[in-house]
C-alpha atoms as a PDB file:
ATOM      1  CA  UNK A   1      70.444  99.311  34.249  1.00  0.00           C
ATOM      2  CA  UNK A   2      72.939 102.157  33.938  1.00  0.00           C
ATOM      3  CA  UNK A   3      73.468 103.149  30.558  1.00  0.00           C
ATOM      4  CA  UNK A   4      77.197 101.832  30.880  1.00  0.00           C
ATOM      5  CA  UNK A   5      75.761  98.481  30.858  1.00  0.00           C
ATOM      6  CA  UNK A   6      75.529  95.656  28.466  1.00  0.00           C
ATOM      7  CA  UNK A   7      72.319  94.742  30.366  1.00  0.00           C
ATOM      8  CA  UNK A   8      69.589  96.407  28.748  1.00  0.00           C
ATOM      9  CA  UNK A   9      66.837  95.335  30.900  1.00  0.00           C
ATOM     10  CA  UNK A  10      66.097  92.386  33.015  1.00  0.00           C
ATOM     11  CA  UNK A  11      62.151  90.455  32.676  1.00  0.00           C
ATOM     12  CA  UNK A  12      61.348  88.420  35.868  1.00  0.00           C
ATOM     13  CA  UNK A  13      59.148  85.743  35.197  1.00  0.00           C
ATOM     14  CA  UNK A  14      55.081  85.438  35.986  1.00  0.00           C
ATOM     15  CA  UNK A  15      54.955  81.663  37.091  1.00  0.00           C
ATOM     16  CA  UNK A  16      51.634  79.643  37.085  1.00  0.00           C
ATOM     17  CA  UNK A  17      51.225  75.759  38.749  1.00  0.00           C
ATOM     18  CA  UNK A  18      49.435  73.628  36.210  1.00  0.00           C
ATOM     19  CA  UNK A  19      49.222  71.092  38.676  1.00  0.00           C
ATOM     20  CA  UNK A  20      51.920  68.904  38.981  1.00  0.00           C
ATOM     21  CA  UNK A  21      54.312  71.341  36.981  1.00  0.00           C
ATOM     22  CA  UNK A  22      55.135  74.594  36.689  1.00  0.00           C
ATOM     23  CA  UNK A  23      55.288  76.637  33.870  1.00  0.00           C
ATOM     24  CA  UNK A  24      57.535  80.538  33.614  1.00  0.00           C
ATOM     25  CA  UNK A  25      56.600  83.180  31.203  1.00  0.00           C
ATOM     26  CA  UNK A  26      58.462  86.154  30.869  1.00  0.00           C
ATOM     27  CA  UNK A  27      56.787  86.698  27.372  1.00  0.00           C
ATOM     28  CA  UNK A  28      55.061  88.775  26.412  1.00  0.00           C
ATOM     29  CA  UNK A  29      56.075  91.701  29.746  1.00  0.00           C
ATOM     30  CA  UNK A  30      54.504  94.780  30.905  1.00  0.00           C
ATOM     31  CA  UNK A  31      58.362  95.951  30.083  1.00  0.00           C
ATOM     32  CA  UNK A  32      58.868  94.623  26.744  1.00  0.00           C
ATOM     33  CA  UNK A  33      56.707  92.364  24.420  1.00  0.00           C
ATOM     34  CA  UNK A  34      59.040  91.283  21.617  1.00  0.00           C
ATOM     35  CA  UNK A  35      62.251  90.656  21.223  1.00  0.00           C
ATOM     36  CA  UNK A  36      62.833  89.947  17.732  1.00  0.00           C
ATOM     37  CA  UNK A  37      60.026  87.642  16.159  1.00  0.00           C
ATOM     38  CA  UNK A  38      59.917  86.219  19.824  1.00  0.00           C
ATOM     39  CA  UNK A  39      56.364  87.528  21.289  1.00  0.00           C
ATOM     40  CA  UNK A  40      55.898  84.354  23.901  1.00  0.00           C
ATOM     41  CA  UNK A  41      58.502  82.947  25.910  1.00  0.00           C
ATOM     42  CA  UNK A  42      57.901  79.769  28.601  1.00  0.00           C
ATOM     43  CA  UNK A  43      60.155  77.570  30.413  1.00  0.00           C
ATOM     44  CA  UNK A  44      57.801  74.281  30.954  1.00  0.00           C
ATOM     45  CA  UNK A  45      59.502  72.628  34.122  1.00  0.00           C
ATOM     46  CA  UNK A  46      61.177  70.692  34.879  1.00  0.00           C
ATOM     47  CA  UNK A  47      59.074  68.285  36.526  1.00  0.00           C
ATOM     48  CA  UNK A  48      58.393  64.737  37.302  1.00  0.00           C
ATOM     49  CA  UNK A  49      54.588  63.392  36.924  1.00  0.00           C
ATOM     50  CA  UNK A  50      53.156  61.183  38.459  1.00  0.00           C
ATOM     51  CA  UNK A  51      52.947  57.130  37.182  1.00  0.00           C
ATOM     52  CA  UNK A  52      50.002  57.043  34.451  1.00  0.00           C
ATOM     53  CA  UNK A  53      49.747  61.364  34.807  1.00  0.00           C
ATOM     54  CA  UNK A  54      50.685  63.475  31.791  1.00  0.00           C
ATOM     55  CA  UNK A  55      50.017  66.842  29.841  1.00  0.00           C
ATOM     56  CA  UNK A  56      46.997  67.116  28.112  1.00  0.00           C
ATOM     57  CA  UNK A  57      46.684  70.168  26.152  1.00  0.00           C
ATOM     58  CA  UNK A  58      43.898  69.860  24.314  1.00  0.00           C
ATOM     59  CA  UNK A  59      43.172  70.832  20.484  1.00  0.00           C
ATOM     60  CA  UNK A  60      43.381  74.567  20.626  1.00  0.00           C
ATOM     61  CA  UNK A  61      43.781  77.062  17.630  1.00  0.00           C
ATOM     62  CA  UNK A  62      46.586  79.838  16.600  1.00  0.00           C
ATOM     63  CA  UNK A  63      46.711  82.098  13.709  1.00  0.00           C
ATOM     64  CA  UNK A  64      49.256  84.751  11.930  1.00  0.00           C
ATOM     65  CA  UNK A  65      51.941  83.484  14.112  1.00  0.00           C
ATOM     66  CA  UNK A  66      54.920  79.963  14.036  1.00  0.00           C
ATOM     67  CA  UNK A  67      55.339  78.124  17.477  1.00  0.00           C
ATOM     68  CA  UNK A  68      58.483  76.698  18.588  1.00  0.00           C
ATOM     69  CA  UNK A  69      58.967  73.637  21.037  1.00  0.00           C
ATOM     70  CA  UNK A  70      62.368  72.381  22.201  1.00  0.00           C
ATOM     71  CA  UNK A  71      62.772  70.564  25.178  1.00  0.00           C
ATOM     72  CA  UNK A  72      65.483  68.971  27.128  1.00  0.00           C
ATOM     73  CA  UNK A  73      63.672  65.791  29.014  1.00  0.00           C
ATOM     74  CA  UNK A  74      60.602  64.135  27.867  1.00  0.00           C
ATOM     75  CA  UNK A  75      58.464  63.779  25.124  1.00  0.00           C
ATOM     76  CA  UNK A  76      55.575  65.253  24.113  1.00  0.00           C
ATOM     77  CA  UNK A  77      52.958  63.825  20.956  1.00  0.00           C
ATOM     78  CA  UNK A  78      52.117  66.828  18.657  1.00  0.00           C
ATOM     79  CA  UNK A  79      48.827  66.324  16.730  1.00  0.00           C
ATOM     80  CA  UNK A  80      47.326  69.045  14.210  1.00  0.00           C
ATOM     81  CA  UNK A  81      44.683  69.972  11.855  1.00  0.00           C
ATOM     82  CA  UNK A  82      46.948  69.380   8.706  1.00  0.00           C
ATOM     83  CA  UNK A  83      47.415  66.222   9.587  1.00  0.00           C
ATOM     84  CA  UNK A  84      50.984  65.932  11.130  1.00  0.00           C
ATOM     85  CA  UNK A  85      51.674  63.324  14.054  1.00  0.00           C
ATOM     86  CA  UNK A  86      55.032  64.054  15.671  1.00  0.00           C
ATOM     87  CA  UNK A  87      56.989  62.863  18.580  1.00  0.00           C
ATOM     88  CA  UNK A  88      58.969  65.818  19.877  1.00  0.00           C
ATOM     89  CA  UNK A  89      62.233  64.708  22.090  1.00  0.00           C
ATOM     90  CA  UNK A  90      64.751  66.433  23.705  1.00  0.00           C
ATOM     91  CA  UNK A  91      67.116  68.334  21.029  1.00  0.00           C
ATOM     92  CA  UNK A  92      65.029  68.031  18.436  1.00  0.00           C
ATOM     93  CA  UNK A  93      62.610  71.096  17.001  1.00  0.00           C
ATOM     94  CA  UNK A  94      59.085  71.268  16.347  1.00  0.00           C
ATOM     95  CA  UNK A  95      57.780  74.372  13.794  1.00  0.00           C
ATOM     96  CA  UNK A  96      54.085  74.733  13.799  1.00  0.00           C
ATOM     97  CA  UNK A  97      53.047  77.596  11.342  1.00  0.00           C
ATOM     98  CA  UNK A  98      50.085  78.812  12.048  1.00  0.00           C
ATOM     99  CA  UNK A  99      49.617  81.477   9.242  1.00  0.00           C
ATOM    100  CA  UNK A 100      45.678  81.414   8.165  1.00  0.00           C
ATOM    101  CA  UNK A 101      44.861  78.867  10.902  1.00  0.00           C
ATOM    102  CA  UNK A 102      45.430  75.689  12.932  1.00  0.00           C
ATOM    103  CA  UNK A 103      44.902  73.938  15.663  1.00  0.00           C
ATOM    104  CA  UNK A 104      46.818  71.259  17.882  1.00  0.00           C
ATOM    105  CA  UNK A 105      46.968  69.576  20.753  1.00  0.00           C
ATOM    106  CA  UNK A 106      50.120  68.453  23.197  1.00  0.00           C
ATOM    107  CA  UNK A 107      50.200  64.913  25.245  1.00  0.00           C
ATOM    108  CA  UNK A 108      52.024  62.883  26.557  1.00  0.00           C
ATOM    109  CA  UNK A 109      53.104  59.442  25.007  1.00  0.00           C
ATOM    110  CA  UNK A 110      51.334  57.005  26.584  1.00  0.00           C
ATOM    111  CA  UNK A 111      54.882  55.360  27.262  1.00  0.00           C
ATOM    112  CA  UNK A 112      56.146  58.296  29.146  1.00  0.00           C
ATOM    113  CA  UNK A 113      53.343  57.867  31.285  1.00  0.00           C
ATOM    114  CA  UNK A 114      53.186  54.055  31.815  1.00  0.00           C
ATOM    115  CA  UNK A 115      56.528  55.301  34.540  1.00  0.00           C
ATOM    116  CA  UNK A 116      55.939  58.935  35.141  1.00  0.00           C
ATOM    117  CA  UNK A 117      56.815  61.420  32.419  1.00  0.00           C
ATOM    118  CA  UNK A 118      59.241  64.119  32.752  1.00  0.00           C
ATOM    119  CA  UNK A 119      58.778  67.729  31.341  1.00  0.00           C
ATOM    120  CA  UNK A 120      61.571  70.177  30.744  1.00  0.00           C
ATOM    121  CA  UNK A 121      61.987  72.409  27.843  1.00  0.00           C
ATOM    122  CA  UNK A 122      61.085  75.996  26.225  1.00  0.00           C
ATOM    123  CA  UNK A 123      58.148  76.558  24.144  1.00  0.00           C
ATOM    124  CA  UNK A 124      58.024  79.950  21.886  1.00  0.00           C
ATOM    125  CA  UNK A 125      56.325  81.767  20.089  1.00  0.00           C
ATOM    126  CA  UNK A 126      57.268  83.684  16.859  1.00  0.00           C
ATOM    127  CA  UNK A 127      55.004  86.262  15.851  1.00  0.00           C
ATOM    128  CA  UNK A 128      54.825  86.727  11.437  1.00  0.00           C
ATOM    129  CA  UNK A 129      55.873  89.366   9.170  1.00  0.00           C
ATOM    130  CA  UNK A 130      52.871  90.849   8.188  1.00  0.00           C
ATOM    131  CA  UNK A 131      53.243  89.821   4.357  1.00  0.00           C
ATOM    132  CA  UNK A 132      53.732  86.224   5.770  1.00  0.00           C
ATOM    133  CA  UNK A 133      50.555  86.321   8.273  1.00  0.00           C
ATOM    134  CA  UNK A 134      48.424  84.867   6.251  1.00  0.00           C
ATOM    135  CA  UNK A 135      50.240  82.149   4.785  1.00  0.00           C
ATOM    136  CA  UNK A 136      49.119  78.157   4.394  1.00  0.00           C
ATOM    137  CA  UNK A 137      49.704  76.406   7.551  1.00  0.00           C
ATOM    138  CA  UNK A 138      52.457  74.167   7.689  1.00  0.00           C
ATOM    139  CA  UNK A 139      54.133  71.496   9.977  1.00  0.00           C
ATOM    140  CA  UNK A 140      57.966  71.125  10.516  1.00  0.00           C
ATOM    141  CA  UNK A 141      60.194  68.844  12.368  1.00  0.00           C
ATOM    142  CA  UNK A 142      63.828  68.973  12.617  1.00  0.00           C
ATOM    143  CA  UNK A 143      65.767  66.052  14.230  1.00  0.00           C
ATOM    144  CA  UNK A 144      68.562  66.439  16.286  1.00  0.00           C
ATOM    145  CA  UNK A 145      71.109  65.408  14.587  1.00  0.00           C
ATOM    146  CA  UNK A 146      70.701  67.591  11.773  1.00  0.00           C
ATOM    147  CA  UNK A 147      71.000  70.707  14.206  1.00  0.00           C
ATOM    148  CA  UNK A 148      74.570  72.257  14.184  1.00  0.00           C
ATOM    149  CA  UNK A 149      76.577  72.160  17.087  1.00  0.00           C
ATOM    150  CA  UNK A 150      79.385  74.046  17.923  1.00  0.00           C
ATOM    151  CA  UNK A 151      81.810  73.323  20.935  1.00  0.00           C
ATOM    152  CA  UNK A 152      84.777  73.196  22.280  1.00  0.00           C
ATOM    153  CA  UNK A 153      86.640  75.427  25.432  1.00  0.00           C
ATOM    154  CA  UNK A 154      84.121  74.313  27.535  1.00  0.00           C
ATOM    155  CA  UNK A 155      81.330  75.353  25.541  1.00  0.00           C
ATOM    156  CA  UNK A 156      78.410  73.631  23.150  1.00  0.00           C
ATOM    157  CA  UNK A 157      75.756  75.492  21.628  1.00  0.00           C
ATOM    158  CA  UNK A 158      73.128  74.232  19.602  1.00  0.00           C
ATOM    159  CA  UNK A 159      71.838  76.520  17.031  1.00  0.00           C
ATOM    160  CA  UNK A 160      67.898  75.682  17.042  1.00  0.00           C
ATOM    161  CA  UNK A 161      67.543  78.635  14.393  1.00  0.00           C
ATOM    162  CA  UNK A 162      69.252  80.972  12.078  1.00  0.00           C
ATOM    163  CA  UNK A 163      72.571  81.474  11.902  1.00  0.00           C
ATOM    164  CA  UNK A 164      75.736  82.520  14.101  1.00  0.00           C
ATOM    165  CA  UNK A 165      78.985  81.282  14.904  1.00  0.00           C
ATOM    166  CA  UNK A 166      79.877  80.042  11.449  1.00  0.00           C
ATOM    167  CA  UNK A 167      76.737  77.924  11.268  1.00  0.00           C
ATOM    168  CA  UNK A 168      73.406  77.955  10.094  1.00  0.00           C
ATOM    169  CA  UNK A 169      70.107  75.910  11.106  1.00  0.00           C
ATOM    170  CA  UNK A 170      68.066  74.495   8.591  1.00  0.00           C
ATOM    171  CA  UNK A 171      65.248  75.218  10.167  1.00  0.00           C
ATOM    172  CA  UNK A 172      62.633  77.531   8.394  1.00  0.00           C
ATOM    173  CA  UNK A 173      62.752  81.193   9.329  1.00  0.00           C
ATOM    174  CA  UNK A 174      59.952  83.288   8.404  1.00  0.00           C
ATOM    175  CA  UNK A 175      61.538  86.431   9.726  1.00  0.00           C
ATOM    176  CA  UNK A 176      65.335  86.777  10.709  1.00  0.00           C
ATOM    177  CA  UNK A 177      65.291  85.329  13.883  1.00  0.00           C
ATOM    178  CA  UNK A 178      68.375  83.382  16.605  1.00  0.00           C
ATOM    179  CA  UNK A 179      67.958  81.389  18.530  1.00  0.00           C
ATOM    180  CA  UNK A 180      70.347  78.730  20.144  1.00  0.00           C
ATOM    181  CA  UNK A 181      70.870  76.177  23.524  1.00  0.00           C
ATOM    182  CA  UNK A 182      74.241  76.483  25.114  1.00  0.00           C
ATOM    183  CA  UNK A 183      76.041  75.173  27.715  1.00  0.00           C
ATOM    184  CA  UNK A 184      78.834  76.225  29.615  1.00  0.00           C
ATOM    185  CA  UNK A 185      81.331  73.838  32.123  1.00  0.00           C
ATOM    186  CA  UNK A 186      82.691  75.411  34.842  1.00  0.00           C
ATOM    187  CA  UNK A 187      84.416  78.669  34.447  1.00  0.00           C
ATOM    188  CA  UNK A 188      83.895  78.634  30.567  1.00  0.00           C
ATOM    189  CA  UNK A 189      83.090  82.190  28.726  1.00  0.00           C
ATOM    190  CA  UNK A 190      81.642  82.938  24.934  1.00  0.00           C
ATOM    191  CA  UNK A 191      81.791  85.845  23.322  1.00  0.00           C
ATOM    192  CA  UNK A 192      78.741  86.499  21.954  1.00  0.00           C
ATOM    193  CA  UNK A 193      78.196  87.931  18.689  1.00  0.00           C
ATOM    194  CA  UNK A 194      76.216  90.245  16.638  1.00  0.00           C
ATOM    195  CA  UNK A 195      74.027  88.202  15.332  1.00  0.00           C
ATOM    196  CA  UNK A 196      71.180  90.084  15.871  1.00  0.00           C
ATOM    197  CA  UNK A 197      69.321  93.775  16.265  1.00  0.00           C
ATOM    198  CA  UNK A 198      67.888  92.291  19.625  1.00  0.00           C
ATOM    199  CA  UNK A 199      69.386  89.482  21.505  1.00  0.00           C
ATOM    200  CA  UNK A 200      68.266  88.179  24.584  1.00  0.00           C
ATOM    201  CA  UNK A 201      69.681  85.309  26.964  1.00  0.00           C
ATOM    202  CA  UNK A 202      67.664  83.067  29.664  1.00  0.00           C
ATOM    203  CA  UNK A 203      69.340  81.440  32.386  1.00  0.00           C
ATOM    204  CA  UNK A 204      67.914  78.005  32.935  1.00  0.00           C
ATOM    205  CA  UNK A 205      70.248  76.412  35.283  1.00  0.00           C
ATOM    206  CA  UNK A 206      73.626  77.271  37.181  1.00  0.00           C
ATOM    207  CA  UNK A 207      75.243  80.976  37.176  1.00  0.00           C
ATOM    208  CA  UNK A 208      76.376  83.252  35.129  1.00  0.00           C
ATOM    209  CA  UNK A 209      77.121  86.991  33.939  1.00  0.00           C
ATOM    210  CA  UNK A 210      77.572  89.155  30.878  1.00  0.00           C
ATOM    211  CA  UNK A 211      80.427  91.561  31.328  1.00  0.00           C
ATOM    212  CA  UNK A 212      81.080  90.945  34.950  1.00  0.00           C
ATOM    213  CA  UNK A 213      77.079  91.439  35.771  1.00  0.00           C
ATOM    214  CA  UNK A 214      75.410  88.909  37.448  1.00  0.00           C
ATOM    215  CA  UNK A 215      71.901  87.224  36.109  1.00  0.00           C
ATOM    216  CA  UNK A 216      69.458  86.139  37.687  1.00  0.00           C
ATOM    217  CA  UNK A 217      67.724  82.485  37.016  1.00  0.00           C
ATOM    218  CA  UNK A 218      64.842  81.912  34.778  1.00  0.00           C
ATOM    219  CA  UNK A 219      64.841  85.990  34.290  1.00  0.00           C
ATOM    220  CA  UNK A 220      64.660  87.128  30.453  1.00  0.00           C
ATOM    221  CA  UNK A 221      67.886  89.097  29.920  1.00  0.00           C
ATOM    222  CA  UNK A 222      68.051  91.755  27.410  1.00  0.00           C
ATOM    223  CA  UNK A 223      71.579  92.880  25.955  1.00  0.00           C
ATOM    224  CA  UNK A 224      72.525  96.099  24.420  1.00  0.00           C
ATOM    225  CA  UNK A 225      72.637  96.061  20.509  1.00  0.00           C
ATOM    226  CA  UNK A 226      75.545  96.499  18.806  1.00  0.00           C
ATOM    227  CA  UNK A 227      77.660  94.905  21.677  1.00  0.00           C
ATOM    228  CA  UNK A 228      79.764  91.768  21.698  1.00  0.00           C
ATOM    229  CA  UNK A 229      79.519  90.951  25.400  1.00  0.00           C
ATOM    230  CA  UNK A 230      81.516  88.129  26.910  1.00  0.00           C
ATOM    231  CA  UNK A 231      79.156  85.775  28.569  1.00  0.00           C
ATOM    232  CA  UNK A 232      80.674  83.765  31.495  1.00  0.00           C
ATOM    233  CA  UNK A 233      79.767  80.933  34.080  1.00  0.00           C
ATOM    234  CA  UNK A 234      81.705  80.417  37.250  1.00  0.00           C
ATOM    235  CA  UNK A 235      79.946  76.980  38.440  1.00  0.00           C
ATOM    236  CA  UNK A 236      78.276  76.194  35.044  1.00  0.00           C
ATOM    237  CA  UNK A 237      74.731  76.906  33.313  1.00  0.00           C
ATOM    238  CA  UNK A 238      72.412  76.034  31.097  1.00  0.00           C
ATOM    239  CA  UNK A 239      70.900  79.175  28.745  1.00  0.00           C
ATOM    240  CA  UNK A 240      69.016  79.992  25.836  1.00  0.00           C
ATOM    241  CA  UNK A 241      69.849  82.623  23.573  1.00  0.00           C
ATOM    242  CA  UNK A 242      67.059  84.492  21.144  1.00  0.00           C
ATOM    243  CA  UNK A 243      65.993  87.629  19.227  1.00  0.00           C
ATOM    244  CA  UNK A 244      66.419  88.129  15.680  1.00  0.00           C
ATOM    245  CA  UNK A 245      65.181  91.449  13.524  1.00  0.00           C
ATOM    246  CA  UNK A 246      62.707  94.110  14.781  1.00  0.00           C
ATOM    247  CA  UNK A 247      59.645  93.078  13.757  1.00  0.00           C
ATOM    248  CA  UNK A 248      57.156  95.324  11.432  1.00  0.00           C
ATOM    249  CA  UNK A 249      55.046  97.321  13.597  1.00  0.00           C
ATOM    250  CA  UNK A 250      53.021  96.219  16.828  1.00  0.00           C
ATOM    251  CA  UNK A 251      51.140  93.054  17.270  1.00  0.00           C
ATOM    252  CA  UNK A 252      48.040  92.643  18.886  1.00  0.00           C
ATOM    253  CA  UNK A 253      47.636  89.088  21.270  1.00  0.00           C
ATOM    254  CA  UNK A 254      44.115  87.480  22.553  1.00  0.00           C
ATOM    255  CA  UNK A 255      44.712  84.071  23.641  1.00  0.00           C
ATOM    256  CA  UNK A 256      46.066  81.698  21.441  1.00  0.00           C
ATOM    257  CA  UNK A 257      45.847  84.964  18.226  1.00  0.00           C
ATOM    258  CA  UNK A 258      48.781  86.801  17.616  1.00  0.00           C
ATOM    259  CA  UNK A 259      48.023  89.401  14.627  1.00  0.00           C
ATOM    260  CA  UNK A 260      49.002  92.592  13.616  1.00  0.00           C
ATOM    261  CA  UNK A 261      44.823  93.397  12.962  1.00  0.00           C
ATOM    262  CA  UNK A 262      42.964  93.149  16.096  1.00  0.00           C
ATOM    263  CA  UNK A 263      39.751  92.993  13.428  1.00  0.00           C
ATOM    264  CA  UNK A 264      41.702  89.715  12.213  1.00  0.00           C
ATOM    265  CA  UNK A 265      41.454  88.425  15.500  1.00  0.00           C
ATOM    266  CA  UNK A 266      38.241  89.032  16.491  1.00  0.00           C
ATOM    267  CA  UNK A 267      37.489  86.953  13.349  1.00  0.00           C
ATOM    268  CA  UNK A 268      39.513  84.124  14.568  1.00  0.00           C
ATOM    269  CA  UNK A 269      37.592  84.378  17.507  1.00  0.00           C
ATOM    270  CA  UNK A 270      34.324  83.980  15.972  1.00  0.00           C
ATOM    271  CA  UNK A 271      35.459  81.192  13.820  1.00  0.00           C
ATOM    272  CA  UNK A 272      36.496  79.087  16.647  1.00  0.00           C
ATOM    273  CA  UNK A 273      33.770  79.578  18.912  1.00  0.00           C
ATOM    274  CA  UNK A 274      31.362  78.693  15.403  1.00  0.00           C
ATOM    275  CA  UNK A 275      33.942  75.414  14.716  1.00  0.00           C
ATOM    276  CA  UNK A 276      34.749  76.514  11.642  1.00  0.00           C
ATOM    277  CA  UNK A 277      38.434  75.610  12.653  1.00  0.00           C
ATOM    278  CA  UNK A 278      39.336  72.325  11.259  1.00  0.00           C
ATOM    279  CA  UNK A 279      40.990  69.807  14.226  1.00  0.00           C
ATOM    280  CA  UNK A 280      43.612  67.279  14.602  1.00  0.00           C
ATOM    281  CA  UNK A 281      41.851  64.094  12.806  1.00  0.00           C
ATOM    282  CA  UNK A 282      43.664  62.176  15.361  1.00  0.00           C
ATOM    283  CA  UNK A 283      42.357  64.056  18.319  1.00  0.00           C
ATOM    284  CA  UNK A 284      39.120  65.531  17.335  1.00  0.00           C
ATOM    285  CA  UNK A 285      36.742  64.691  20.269  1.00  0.00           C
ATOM    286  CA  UNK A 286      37.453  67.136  22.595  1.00  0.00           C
ATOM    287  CA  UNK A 287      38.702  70.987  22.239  1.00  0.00           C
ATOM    288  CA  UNK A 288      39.312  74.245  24.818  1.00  0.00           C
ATOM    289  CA  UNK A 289      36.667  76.572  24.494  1.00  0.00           C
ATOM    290  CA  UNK A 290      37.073  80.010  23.729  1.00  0.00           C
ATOM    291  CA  UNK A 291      37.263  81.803  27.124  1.00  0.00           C
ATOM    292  CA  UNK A 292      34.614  84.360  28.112  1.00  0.00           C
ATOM    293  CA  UNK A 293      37.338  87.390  29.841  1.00  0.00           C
ATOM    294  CA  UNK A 294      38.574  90.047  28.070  1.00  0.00           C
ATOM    295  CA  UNK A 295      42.350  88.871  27.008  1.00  0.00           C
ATOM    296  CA  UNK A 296      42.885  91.814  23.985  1.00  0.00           C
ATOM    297  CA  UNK A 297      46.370  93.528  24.750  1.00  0.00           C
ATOM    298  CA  UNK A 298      48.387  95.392  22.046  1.00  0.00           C
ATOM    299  CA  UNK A 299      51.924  95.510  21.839  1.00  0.00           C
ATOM    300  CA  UNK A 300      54.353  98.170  20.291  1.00  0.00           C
END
């Protein structure tokens, strides 16, 4: 991008087939690895399973880091080792803190699959200030309708987190962090604000451009800061919008860790492959094993 743009950089996504579905990361990037809190960005879908399929993730652990799930079709059971059992359905928000430790696993409802479950939505992941790593792990689910919206002129955006646009989202933020859903109908535009250091958009569905620049579907977007770019659609779209504060200093990933130690994780790592992590008491009879590669990448 030229340095007259509002486009700082564009992330294509890496795509993998989990069989039946496909899932679209474009974080972390060889390009950039953060964008605010945001370290882990994938679009799951959409799909349509199979009658009596579904998503089995099994109990797997995370540590010094707060996942996000929001989806738009579907449903997905959320089990973990402090003992929360949660529906998550489209609109609603799901904030696992990992902190210390935890584990969880992801299914679907066994109604979903009794006709074929759908799958479409964006799962994150935040990584934690470092004076917050270490916290207690904690559960939190926020329902839909307590979610702000804000619409009108052809637009409606739901703030999943922090605030912008007059609003604010109850939901907890460990570090300053946006993030918001929004639609736009046919040739509707938003002016987006500065609500952030580092702001980022994701085009899910339809078309549209920021400042007269075309993006591209399903490609992580990365805006100047400082900017107040107007954001339009010609046919209509769906997008995301995130970022939130630089975060304090690089982060380290293998896995499922996230740290800002890499000693920290190779301690996770021992702990799981020993069991010391506690599982889901709902869903303790079968786990993901460590994996045997060499994962360890640092981030700046």
């Amino acid at each position: 991008m030229n340095n007259d743009s509002t486009i700082l950089m564009s992330l294509a996504p890496v795509s993998h087939d989990l069989g039946g579905f496909k899932v679209h990361r474009t974080l972390p990037h060889k390009q950039r690895t953060m964008v605010g809190p945001f370290i882990f960005f994938d679009q799951m879908g959409p799909a349509r399973l199979g009658v009596d399929e579904g998503i089995d993730v099994r109990p797997h652990p995370h540590i010094n880091l707060a996942t996000v799930t929001y989806l738009f079709e579907g449903a997905i059971d959320h089990r973990d080792s402090v003992g929360s059992v949660q529906r998550i359905e489209p609109g609603a928000v799901n904030l696992m803190t990992a902190g210390k430790g935890i584990s969880h696993s992801e299914r679907s409802p066994a109604d979903e699959r009794a006709h074929g479950p759908k799958l479409d939505g964006i799962q994150t992941w935040l990584a934690l200030p470092q004076d917050k790593e270490e916290v207690d792990p904690a559960f939190e689910h926020t329902p839909v309708d307590r979610l702000p919206v804000i619409e009108g002129e052809g637009k409606r955006l739901h703030l999943i987190m922090g605030e912008a646009f007059g609003a604010a989202s109850p939901v907890t933020q460990h570090h300053p962090t946006l993030y918001a859903a929004l639609e736009l109908t046919p040739g509707a535009s938003i002016e987006l604000e500065r609500e952030a250091d580092e702001r980022a958009i994701y085009l899910l569905d339809g078309d549209a451009s920021v400042d007269g620049e075309n993006v591209d579907r399903m490609h992580l977007v990365l805006l100047r800061p400082g900017t107040r770019p107007i954001l339009r659609s010609e046919r209509g779209a769906r997008l995301m919008i995130c970022g939130g504060a630089p975060m304090d200093g690089k982060r380290h990933v293998w896995w499922n860790f996230v740290s800002s130690r890499h000693d920290r994780i190779q301690e996770a790592k021992r702990a799981w492959k020993a069991g010391e992590f506690a599982l889901p008491p709902q869903d303790d009879h079968e786990w993901i094993p460590i994996p045997e590669v060499p994962l360890t990448v640092s981030y700046p």
